[in-house]
N, C-alpha and C. Protein backbone atom coordinates (compact mmCIF):
# COMPACT_ATOMS: atom_id res chain seq x y z
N UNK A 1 0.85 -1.17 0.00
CA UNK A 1 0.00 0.00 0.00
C UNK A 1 0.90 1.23 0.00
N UNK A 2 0.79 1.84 -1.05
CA UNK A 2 1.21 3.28 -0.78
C UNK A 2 0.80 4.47 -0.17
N UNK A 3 1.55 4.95 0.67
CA UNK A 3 1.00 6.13 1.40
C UNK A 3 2.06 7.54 1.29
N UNK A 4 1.04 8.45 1.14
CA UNK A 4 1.31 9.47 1.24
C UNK A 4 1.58 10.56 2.07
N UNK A 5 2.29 10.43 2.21
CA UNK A 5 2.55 11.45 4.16
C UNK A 5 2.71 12.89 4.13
N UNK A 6 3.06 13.62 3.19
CA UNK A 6 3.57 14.47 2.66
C UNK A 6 2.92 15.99 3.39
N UNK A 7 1.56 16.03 3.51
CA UNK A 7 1.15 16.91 4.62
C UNK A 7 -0.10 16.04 5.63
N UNK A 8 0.86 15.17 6.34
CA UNK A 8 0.01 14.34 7.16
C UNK A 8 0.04 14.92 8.60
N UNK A 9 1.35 15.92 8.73
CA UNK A 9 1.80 16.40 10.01
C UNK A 9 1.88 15.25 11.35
N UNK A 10 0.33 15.22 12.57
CA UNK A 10 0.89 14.11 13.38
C UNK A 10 -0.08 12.94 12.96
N UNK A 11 -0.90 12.62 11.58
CA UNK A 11 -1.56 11.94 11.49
C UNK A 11 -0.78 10.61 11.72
N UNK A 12 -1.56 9.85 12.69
CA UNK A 12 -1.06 8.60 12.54
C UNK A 12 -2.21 7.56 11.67
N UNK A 13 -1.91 6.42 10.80
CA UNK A 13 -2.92 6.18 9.96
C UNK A 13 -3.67 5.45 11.07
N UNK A 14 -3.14 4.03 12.12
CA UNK A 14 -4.06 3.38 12.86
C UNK A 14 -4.93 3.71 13.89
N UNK A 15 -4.09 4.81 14.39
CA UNK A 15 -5.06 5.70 15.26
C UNK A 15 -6.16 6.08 14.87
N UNK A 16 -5.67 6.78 13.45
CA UNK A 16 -7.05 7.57 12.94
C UNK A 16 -7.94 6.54 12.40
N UNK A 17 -7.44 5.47 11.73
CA UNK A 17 -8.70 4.90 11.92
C UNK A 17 -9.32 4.14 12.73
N UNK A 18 -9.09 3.87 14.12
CA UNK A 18 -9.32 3.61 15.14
C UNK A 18 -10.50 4.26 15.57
N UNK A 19 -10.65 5.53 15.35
CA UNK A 19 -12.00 6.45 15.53
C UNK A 19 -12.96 5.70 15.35
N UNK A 20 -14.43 6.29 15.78
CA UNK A 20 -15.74 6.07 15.17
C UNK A 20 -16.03 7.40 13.83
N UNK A 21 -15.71 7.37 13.16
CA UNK A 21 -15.90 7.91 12.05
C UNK A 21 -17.07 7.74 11.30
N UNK A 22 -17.62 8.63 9.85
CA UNK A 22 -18.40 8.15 9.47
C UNK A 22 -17.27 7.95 7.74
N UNK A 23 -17.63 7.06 7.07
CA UNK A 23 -16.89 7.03 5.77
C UNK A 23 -17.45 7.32 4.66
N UNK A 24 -17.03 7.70 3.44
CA UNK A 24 -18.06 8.27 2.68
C UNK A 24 -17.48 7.41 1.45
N UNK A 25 -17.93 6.28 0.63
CA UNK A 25 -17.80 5.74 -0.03
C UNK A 25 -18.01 5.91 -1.83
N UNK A 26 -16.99 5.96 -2.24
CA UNK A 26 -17.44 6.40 -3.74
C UNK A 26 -17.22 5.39 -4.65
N UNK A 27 -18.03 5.08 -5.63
CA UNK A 27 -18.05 4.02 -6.53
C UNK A 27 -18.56 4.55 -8.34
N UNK A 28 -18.27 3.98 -9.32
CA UNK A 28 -18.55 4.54 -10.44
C UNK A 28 -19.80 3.63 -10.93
N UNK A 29 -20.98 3.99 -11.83
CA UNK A 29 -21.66 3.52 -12.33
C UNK A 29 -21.89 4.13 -13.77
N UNK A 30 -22.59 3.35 -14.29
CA UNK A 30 -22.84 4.44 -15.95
C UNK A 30 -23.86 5.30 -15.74
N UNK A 31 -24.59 5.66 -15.22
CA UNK A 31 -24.97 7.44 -14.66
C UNK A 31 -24.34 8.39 -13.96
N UNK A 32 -23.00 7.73 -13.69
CA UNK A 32 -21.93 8.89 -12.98
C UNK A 32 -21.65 8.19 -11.71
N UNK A 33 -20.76 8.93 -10.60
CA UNK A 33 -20.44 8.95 -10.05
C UNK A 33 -21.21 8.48 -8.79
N UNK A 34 -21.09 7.32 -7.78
CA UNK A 34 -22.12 7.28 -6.65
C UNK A 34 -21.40 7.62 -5.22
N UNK A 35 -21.84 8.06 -3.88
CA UNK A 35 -21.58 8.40 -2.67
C UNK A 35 -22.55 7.24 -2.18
N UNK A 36 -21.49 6.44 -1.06
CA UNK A 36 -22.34 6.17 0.54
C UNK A 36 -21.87 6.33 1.37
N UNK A 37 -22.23 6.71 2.69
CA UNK A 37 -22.42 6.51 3.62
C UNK A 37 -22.26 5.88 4.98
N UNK A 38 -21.11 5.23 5.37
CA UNK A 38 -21.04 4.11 6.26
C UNK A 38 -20.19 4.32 7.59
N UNK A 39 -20.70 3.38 8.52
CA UNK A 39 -20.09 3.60 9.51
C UNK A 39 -18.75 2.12 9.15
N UNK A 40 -17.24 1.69 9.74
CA UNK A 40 -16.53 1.11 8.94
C UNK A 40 -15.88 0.24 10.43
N UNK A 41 -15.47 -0.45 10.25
CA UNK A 41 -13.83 -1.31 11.28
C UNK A 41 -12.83 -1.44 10.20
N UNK A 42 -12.07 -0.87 10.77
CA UNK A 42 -10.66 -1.03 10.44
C UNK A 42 -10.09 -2.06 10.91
N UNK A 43 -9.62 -3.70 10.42
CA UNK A 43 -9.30 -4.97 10.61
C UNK A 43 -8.76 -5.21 9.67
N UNK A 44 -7.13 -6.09 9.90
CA UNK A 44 -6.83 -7.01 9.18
C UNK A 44 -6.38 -6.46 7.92
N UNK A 45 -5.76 -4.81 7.97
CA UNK A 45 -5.80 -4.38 7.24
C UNK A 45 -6.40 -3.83 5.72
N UNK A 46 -7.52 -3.76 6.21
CA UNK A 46 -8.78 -3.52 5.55
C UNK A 46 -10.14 -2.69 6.01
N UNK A 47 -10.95 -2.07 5.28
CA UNK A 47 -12.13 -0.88 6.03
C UNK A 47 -13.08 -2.45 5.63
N UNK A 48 -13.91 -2.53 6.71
CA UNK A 48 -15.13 -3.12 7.15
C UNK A 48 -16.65 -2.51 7.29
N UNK A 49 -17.38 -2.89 6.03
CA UNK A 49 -18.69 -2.22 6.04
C UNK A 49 -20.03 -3.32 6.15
N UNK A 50 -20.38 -3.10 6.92
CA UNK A 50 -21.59 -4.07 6.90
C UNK A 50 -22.85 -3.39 5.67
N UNK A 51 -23.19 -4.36 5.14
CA UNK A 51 -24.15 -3.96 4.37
C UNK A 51 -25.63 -5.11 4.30
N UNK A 52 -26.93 -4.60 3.41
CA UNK A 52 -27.68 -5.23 3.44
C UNK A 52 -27.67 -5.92 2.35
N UNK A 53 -28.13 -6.63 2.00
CA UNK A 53 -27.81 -7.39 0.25
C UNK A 53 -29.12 -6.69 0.06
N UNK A 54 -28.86 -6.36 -1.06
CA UNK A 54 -30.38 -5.75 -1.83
C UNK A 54 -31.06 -4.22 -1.68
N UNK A 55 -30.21 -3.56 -0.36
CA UNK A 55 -30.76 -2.62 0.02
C UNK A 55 -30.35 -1.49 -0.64
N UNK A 56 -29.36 -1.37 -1.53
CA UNK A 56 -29.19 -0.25 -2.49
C UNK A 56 -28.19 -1.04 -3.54
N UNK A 57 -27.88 -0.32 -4.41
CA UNK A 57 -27.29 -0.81 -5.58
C UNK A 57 -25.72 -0.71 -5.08
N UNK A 58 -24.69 -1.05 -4.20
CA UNK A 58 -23.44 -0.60 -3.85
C UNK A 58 -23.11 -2.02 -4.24
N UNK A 59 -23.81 -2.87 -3.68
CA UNK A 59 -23.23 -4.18 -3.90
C UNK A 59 -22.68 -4.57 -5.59
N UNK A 60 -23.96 -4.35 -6.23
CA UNK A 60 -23.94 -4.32 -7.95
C UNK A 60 -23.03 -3.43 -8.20
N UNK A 61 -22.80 -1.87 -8.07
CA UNK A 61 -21.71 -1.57 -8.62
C UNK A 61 -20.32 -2.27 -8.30
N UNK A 62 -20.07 -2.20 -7.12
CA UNK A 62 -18.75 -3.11 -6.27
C UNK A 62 -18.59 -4.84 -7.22
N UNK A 63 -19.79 -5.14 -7.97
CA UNK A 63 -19.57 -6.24 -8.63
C UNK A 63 -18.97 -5.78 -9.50
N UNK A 64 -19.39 -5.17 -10.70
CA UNK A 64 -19.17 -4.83 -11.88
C UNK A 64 -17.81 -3.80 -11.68
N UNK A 65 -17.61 -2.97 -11.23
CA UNK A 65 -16.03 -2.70 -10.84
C UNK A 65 -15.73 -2.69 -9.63
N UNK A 66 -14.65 -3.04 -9.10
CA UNK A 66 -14.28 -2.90 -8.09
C UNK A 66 -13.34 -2.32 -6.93
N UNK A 67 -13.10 -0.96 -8.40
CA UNK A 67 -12.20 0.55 -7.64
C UNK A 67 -13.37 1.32 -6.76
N UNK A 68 -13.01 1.39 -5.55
CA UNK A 68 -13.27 2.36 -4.86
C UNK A 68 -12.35 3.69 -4.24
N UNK A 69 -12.89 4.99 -4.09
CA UNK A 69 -12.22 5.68 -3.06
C UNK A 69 -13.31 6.05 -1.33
N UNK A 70 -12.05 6.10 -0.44
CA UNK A 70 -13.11 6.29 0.77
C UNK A 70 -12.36 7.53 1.50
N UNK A 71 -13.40 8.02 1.84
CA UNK A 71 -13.10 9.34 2.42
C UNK A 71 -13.41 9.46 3.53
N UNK A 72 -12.55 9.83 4.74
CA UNK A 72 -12.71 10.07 6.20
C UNK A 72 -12.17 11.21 6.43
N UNK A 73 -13.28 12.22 7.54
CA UNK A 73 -12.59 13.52 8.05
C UNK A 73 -12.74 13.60 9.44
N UNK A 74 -11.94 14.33 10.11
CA UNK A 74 -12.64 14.07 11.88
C UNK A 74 -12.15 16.04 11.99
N UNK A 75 -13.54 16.47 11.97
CA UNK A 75 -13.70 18.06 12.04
C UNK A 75 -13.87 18.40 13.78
N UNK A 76 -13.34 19.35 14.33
CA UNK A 76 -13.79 19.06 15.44
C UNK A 76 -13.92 21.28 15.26
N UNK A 77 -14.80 22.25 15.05
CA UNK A 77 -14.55 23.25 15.18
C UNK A 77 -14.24 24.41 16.14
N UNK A 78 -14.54 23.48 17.38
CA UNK A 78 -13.74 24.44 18.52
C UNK A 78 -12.68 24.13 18.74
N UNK A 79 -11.87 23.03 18.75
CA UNK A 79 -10.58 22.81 18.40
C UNK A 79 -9.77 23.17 17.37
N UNK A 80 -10.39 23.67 16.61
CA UNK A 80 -9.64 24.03 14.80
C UNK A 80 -9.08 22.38 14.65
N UNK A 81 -9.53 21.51 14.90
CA UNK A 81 -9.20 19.75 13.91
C UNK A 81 -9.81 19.65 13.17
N UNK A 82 -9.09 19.20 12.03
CA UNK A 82 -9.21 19.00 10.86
C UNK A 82 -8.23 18.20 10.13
N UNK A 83 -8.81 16.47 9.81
CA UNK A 83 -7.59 16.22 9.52
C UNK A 83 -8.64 15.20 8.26
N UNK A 84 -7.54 14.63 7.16
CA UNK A 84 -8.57 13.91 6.26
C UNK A 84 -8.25 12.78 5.80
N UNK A 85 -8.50 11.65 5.60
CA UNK A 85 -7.93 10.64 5.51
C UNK A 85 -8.49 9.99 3.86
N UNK A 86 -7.52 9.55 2.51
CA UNK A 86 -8.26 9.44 1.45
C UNK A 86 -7.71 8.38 1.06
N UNK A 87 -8.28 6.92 0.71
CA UNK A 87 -8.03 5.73 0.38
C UNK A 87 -8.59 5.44 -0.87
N UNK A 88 -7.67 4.77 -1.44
CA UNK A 88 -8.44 4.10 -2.92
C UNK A 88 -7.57 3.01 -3.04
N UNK A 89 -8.84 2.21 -3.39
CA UNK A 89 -8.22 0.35 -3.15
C UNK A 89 -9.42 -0.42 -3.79
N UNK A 90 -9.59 -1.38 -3.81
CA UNK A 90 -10.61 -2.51 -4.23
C UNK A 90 -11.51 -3.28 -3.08
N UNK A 91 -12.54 -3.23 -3.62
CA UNK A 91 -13.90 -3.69 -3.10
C UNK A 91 -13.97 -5.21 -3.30
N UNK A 92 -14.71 -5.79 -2.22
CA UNK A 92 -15.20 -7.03 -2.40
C UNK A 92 -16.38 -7.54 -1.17
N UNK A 93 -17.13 -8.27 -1.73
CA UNK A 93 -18.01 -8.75 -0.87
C UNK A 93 -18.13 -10.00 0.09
N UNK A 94 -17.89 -9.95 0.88
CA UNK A 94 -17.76 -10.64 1.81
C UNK A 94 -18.52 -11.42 2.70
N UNK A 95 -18.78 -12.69 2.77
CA UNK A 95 -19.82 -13.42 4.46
C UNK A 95 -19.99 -12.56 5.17
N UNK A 96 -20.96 -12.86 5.99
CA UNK A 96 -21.39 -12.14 7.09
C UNK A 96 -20.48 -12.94 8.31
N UNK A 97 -19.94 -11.86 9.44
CA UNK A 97 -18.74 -12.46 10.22
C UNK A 97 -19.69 -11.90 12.08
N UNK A 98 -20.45 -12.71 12.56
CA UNK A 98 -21.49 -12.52 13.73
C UNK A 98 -20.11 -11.78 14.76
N UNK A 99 -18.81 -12.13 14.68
CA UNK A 99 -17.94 -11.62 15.84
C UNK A 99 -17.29 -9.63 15.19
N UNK A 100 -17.42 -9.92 14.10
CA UNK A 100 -16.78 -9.04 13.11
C UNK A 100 -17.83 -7.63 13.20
N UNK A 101 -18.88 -7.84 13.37
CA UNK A 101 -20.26 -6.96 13.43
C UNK A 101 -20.19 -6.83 14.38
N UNK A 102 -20.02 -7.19 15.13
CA UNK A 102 -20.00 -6.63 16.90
C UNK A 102 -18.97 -5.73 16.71
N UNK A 103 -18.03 -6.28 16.96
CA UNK A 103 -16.71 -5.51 16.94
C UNK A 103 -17.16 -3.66 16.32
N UNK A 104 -17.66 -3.88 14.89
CA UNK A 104 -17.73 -2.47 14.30
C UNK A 104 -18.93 -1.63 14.87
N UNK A 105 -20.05 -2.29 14.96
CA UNK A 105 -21.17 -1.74 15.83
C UNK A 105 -21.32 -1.07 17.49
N UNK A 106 -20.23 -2.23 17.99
CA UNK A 106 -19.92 -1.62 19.36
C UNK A 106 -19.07 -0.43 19.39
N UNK A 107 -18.11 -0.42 17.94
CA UNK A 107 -17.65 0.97 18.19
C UNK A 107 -18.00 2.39 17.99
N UNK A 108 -19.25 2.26 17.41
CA UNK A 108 -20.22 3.39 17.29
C UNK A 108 -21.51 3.69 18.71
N UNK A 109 -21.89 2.19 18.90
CA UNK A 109 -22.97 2.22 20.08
C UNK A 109 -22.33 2.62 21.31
N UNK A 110 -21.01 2.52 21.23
CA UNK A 110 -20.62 2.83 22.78
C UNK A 110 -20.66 4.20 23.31
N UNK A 111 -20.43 5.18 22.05
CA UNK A 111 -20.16 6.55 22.21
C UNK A 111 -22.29 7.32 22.59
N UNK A 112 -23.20 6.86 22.67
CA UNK A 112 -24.21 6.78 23.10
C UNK A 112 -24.22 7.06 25.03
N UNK A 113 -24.75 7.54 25.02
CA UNK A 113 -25.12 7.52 26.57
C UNK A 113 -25.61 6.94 27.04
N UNK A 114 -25.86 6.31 28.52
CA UNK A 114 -26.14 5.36 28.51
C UNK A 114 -26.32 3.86 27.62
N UNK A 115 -25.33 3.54 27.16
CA UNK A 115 -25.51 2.55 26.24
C UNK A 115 -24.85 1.40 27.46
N UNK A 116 -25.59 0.08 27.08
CA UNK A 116 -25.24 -1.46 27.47
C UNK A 116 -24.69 -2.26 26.77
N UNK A 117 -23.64 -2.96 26.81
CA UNK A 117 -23.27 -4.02 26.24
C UNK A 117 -24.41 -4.95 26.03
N UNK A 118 -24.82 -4.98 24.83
CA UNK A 118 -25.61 -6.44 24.72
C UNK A 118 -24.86 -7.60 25.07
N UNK A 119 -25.93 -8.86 25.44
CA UNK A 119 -24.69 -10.37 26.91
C UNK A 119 -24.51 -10.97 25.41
N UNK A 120 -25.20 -10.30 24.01
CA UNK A 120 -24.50 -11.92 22.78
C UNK A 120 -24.14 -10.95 21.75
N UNK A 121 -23.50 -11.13 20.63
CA UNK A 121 -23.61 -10.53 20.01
C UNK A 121 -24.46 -10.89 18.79
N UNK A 122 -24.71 -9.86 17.72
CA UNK A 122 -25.64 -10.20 16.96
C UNK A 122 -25.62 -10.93 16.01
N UNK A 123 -26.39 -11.85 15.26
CA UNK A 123 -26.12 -12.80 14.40
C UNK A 123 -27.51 -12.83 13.20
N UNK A 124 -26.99 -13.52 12.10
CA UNK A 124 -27.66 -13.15 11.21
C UNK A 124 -29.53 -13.29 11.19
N UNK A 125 -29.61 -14.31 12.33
CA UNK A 125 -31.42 -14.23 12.27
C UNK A 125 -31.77 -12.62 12.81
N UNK A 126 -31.17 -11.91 13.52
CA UNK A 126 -31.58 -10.55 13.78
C UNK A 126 -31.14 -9.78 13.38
N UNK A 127 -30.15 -9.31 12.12
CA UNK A 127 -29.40 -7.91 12.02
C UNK A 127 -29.95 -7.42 10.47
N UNK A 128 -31.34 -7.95 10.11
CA UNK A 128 -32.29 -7.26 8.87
C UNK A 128 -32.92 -8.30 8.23
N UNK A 129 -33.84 -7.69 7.46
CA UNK A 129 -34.73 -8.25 6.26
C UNK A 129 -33.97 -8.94 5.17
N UNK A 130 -32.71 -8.67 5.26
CA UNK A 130 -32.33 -9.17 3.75
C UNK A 130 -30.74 -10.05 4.11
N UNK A 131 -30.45 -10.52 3.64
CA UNK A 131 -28.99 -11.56 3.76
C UNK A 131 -28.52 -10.42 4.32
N UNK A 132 -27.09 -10.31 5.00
CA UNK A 132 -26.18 -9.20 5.55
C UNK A 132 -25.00 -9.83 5.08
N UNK A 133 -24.00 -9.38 4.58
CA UNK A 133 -22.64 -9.40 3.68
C UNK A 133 -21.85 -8.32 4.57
N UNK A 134 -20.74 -8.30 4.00
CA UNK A 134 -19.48 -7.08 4.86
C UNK A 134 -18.98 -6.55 2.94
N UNK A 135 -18.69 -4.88 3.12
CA UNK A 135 -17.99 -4.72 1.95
C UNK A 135 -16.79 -4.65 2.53
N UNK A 136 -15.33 -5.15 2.11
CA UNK A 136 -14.10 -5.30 2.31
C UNK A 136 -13.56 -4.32 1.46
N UNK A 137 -12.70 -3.44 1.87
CA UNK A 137 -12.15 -2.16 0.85
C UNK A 137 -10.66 -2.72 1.44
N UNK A 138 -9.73 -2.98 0.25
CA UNK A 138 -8.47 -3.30 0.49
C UNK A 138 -7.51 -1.93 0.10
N UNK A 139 -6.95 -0.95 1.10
CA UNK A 139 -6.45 0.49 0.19
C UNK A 139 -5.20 -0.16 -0.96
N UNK A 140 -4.92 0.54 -2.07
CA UNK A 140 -3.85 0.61 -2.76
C UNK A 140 -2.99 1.87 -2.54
N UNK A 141 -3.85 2.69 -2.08
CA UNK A 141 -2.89 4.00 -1.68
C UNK A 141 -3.80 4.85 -0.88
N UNK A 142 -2.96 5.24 -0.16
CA UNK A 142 -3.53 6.21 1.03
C UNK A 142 -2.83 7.74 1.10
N UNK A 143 -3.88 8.78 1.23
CA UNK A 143 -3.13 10.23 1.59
C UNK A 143 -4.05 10.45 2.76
N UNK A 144 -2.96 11.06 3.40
CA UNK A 144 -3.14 11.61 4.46
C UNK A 144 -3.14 13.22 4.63
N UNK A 145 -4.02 13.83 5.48
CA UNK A 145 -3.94 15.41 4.89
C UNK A 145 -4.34 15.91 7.05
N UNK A 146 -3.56 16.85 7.05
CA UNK A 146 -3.55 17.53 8.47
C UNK A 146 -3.74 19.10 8.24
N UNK A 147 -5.19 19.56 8.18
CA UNK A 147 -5.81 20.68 8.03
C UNK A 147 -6.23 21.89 8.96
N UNK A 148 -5.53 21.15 10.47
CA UNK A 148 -5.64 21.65 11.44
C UNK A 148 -5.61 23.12 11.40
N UNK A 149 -6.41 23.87 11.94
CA UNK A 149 -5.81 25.34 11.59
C UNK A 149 -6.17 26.37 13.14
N UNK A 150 -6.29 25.88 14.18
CA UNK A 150 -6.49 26.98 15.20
C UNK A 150 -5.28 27.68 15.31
N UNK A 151 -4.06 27.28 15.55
CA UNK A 151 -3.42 28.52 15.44
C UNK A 151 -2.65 29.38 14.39
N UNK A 152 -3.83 29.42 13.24
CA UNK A 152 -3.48 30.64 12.05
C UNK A 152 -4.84 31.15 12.08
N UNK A 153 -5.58 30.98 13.00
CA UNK A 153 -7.33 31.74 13.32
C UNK A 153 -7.40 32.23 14.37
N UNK A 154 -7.22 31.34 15.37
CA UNK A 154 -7.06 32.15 17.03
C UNK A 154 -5.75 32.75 17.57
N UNK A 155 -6.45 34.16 17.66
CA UNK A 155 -5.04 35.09 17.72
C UNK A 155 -5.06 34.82 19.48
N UNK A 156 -3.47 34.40 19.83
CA UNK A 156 -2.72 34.17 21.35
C UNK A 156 -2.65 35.63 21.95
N UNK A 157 -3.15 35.49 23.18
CA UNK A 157 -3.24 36.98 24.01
C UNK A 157 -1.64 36.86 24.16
N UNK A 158 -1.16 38.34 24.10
CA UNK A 158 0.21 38.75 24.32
C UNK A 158 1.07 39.18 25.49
């Protein structure tokens, strides 16, 4: 995998994707260009998306080609953070993994208040209407971008 560090400043890549992030997935079709949406695990050197079979066309494009780019930002504006994370690699569809879904789900449900550990984790008779698959994004190259900007905005008392 190639990466690009070049204005990454203190980005570290595993950290950052360690976050609960949201990812924004881009794929090509013959009406143009498509965006989704996803929450992701970073495993095994690879982004982890749970998906529904059938529930939008990502799967079908991800068949028919299988370049993707994915886009992660973690904005924080009273901090001036700003940092961006941009991957492009290949797609594939994957089993449904009952330990693998926990893993990525708990890392979004936890940041909830009051949230509980569910005592099992979830498995395919409960997690939708339709088969559940994982999309697997393998990067081929990664840039990294550190956009941080509070101190070229917030002027330091003297």
């Amino acid at each position: 995998m190639k990466v690009d560090r070049s204005k990454a400043g203190s980005i570290d890549l595993e950290e950052f994707l360690s976050r609960p992030l949201l990812a924004h997935i881009a794929t090509g079709s013959d009406e143009g260009a498509r965006n989704s949406l996803f929450w992701f695990l970073w495993e095994d050197g690879a982004l982890w998306f749970i998906l529904e079979e059938g529930f939008n066309t990502l799967q079908a494009r991800v068949r028919g080609d299988p370049r993707v780019a994915v886009g992660l930002a973690d904005f924080d504006p009273k901090s001036g953070l700003l940092e961006h994370v941009s991957i492009r690699g290949r797609a594939s569809i994957e089993g449904w993994n009952d330990a693998r879904a926990s893993r990525l789900l708990r890392r979004y449900y936890r940041q909830l208040d009051g949230y509980v550990e569910p005592p099992v984790a979830p498995d395919e008779k409960v997690t939708g209407r339709l088969p559940m698959t994982f999309l697997k994004v393998v990067p081929e190259s990664v840039v990294l971008r550190d956009h941080t900007y509070r101190e070229n905005v917030v002027k330091r008392p003297r």
